[in-house]
Protein backbone atom coordinates (compact mmCIF):
# COMPACT_ATOMS: atom_id res chain seq x y z
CA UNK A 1 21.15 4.85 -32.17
CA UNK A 2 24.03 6.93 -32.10
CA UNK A 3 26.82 4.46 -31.05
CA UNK A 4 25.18 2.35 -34.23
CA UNK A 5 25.68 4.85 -36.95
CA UNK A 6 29.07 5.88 -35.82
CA UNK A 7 30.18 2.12 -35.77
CA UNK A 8 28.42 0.76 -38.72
CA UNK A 9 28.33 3.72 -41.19
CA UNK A 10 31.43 2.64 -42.74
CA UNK A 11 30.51 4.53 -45.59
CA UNK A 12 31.14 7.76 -44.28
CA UNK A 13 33.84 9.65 -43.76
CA UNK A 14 33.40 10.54 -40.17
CA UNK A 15 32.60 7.08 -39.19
CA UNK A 16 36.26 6.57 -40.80
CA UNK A 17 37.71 8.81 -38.65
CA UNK A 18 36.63 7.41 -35.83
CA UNK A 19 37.42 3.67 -36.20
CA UNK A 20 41.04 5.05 -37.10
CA UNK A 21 41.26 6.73 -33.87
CA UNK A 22 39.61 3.57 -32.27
CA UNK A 23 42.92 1.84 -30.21
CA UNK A 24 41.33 -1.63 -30.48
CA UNK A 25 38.44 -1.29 -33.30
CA UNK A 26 37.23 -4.91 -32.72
CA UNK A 27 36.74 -4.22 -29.27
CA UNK A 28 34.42 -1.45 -30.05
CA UNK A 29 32.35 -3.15 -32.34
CA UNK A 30 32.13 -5.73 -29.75
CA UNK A 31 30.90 -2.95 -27.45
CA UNK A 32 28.59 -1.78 -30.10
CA UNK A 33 26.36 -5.06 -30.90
CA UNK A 34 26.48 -4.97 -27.07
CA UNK A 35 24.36 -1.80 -26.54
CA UNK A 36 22.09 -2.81 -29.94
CA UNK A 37 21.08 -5.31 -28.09
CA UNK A 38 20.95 -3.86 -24.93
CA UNK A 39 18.23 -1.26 -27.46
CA UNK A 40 16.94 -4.20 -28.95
CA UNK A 41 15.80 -5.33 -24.82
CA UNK A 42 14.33 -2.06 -24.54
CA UNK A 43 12.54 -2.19 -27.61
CA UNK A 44 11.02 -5.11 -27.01
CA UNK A 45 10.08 -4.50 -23.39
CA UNK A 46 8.14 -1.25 -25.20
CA UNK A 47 6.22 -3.62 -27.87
CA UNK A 48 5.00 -5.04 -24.69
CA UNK A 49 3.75 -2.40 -23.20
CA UNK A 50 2.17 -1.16 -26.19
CA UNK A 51 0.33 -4.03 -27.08
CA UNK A 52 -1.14 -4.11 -23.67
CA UNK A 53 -2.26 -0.92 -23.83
CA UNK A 54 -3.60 -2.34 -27.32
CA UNK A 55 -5.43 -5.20 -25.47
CA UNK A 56 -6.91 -2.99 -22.44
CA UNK A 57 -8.14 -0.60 -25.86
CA UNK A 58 -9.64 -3.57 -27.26
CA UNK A 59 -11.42 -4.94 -24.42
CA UNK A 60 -12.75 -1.02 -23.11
CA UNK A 61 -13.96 -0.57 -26.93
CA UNK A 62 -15.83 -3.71 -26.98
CA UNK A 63 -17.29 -2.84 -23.37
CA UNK A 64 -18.49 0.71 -24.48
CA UNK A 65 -20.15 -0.65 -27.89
CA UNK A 66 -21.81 -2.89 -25.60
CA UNK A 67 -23.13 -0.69 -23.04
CA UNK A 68 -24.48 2.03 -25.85
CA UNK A 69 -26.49 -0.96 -27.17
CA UNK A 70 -27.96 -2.56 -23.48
CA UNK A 71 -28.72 1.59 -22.81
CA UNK A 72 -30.54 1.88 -25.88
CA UNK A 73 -32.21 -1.55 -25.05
CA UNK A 74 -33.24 -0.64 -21.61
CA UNK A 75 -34.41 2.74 -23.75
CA UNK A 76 -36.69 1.02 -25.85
CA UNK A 77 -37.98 -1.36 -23.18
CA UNK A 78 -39.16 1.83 -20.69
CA UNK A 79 -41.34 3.25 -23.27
CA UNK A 80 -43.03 -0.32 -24.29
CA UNK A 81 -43.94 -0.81 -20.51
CA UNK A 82 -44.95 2.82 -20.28
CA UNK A 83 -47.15 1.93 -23.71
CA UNK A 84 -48.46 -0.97 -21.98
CA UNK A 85 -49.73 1.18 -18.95
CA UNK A 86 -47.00 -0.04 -16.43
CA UNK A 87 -45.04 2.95 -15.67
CA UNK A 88 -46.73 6.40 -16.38
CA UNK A 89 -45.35 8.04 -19.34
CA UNK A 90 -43.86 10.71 -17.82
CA UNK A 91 -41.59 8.91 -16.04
CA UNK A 92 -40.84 5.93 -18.93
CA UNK A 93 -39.88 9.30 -20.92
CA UNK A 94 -37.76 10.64 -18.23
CA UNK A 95 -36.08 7.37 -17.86
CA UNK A 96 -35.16 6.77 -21.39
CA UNK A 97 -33.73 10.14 -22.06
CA UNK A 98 -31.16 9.20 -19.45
CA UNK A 99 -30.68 5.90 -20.90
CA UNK A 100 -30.05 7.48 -24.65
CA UNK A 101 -27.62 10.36 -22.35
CA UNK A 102 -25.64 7.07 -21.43
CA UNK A 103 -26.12 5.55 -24.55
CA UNK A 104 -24.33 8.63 -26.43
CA UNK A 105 -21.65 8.87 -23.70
CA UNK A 106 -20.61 5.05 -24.09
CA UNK A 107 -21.12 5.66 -27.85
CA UNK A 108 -18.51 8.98 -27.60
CA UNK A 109 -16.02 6.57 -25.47
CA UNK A 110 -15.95 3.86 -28.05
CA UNK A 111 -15.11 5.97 -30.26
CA UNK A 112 -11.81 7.46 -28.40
CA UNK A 113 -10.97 3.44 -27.71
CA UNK A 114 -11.22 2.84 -31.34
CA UNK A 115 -9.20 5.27 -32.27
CA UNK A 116 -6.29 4.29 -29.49
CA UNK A 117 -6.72 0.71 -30.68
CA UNK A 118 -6.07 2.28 -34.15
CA UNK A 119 -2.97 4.26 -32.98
CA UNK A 120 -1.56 1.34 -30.96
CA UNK A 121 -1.45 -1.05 -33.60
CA UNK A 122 -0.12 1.26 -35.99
CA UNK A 123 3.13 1.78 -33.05
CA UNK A 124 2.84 -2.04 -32.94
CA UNK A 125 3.28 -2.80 -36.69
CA UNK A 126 6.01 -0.04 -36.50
CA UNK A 127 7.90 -1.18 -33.58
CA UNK A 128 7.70 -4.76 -34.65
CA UNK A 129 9.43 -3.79 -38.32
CA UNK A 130 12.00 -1.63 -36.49
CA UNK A 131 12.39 -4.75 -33.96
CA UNK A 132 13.01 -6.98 -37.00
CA UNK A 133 15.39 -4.87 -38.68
CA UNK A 134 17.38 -4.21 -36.06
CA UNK A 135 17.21 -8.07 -35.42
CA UNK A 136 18.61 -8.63 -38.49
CA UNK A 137 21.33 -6.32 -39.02
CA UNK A 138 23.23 -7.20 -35.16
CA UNK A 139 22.31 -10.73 -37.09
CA UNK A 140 24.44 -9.45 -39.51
CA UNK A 141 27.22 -7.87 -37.65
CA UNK A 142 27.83 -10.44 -35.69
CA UNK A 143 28.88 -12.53 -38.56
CA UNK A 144 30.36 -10.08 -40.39
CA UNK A 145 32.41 -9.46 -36.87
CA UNK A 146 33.09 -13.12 -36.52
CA UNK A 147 34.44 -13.27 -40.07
CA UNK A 148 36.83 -9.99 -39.58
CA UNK A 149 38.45 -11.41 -36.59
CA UNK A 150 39.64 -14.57 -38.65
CA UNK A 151 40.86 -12.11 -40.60
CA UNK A 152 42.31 -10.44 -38.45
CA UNK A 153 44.20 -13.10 -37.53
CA UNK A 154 45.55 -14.07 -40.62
CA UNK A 155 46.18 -10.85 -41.39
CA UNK A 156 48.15 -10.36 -38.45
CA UNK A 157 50.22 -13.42 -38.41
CA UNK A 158 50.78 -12.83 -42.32
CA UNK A 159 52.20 -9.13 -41.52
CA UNK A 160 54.49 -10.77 -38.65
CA UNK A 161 55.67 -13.02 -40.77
CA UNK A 162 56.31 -10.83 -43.43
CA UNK A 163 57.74 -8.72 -41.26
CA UNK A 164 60.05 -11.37 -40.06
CA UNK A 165 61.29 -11.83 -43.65
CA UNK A 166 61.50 -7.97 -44.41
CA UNK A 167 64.23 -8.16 -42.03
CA UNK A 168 66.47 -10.61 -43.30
CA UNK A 169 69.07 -8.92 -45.20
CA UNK A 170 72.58 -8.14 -46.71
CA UNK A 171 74.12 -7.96 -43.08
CA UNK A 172 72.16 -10.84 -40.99
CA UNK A 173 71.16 -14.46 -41.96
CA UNK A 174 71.94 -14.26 -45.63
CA UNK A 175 75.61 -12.16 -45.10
CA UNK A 176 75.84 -15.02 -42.69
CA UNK A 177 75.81 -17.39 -45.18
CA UNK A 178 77.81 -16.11 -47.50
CA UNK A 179 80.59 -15.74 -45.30
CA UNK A 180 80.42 -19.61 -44.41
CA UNK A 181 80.25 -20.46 -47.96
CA UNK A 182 83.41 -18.59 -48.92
CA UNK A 183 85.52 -19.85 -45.53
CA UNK A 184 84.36 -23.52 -46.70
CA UNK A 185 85.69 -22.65 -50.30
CA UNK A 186 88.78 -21.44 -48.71
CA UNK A 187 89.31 -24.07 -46.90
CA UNK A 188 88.57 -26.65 -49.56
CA UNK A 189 91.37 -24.68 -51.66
CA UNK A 190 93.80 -24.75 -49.01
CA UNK A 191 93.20 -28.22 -48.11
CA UNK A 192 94.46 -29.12 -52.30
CA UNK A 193 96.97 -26.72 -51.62
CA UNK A 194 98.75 -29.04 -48.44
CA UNK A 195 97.63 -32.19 -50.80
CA UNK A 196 99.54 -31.17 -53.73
CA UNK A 197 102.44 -29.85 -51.77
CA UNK A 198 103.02 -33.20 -50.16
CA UNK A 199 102.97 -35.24 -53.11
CA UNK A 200 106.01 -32.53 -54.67
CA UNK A 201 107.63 -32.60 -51.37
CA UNK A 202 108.85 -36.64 -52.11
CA UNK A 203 112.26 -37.27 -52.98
CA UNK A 204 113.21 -39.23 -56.46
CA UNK A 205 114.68 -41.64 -53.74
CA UNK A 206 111.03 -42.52 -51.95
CA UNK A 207 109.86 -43.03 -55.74
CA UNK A 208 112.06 -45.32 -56.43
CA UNK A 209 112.14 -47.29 -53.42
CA UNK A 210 108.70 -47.21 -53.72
CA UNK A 211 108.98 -49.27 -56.99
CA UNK A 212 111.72 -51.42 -55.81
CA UNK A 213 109.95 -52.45 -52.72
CA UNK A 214 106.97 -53.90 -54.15
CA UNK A 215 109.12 -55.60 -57.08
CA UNK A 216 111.25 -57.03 -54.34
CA UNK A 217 107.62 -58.01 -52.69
CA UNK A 218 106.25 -59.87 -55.70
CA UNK A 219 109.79 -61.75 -56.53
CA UNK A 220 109.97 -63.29 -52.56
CA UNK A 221 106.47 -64.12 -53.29
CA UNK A 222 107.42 -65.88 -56.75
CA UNK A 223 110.12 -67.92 -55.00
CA UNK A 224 108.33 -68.79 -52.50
CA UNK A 225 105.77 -70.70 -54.60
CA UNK A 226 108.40 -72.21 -56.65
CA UNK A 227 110.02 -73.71 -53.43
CA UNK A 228 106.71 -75.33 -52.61
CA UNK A 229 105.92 -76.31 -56.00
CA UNK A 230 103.16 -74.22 -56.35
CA UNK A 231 104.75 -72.88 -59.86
CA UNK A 232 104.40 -75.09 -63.40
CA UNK A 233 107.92 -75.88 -64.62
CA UNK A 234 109.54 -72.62 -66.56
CA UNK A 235 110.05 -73.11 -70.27
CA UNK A 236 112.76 -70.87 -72.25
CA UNK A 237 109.39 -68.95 -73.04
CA UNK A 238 108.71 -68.54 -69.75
CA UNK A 239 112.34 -67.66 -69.05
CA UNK A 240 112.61 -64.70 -72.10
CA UNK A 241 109.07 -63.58 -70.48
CA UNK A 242 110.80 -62.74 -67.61
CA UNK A 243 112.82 -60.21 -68.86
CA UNK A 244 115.63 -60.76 -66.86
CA UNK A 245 117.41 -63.50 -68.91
CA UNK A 246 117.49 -66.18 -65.47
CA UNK A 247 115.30 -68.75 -65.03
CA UNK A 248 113.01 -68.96 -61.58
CA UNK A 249 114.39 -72.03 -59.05
């Protein structure tokens, strides 16, 4: 039972000591329910044997009670015949003190049988509450085992992860994006910059032709539709409208 108290008495500082030294503590456990049960094989192959021996005490103690009883019987029946004048008395007498001698011997070796029968079941009711206990507690390691390797897991995917984050500082990712949000802002700025330069960078003559040119545009278009007779007929309203002091065609 040592590999069980140095792997399950977490309570204790030594068994402390050694899972930390432990390179793969699950592992070990796993190793440890292993050879319980390998105990917990050997333990029950030894309730076996001890309840046969239990049985084989049984069955001798019942045979010696009987045999004490039949000797005593065969006792009694030697001196009625030797009563009844069948055997002389003598020899009835001779014959019945052997029968009590073997009557007190089987009487002696029920006695030892009854007291291995008592010793054997008391290792029996033992064994089988050790059996059980130990049943239940690799019962219970095994589930607590099955529940610490989830954890484990999540444990060990939560410290990679964390990890992973840990290391995302001032001069990697983040830096990184810094520096592309200032180069965009630069380049938004610069971009105004070339905008607003071109628009100073016209002459007063562009402006103007500008102007001219689409005037020019909407008069053609005016006397166009007056040549079709697409225009209503001007009125000296229609005429000071204009601005110009000429009527349109």
């Amino acid at each position: 039972m040592s590999i069980f108290k140095r792997l399950f008495s977490i309570g204790k500082a030594e068994a402390h000591s050694v899972l930390d030294k432990l390179e793969d503590p699950i592992k070990m456990t796993e190793q440890g329910i292993r050879e319980l049960k390998e105990n917990l094989n050997k333990s029950l192959q030894g309730l076996a044997e001890i309840k046969a021996l239990a049985i084989r005490a049984k069955n001798d103690n019942a045979k010696f009670i009987s045999d004490a009883k039949s000797y005593e019987q065969k006792a009694i029946m030697l001196l009625q015949r030797a009563q009844a004048g069948q055997i002389s008395q003598a020899e009835a007498d001779r014959l019945a003190s052997e029968m009590l001698r073997m009557k007190e011997k089987a009487e002696q070796e029920a006695q030892r049988t009854a007291k291995e029968l008592a010793m054997h079941e008391q290792s029996i009711a033992t064994m089988e509450q050790n059996i059980n206990t130990l049943k239940s507690k690799i019962s219970s390691y095994e589930n607590e085992l099955r529940t610490l390797k989830a954890r484990a897991k999540v444990s060990e995917a939560t410290k990679n992860i964390n990890k992973q984050l840990a290391q995302i500082d001032s001069s990697s990712t983040i830096a990184m994006l810094e520096r592309m949000k200032e180069k965009v802002a630069q380049d938004e700025a610069l971009a105004q910059s070339y905008g607003a330069i071109a628009l100073e960078s016209k002459t007063i003559d562009e402006e103007v032709d500008k102007i001219l040119g689409t005037t020019t545009q909407s008069n053609a278009l005016l006397e166009l539709k007056a040549k079709l007779g697409l225009l209503p007929p001007t009125t000296p309203s229609d005429t000071s409208s204009t601005g110009s002091g000429s009527a349109l065609p």
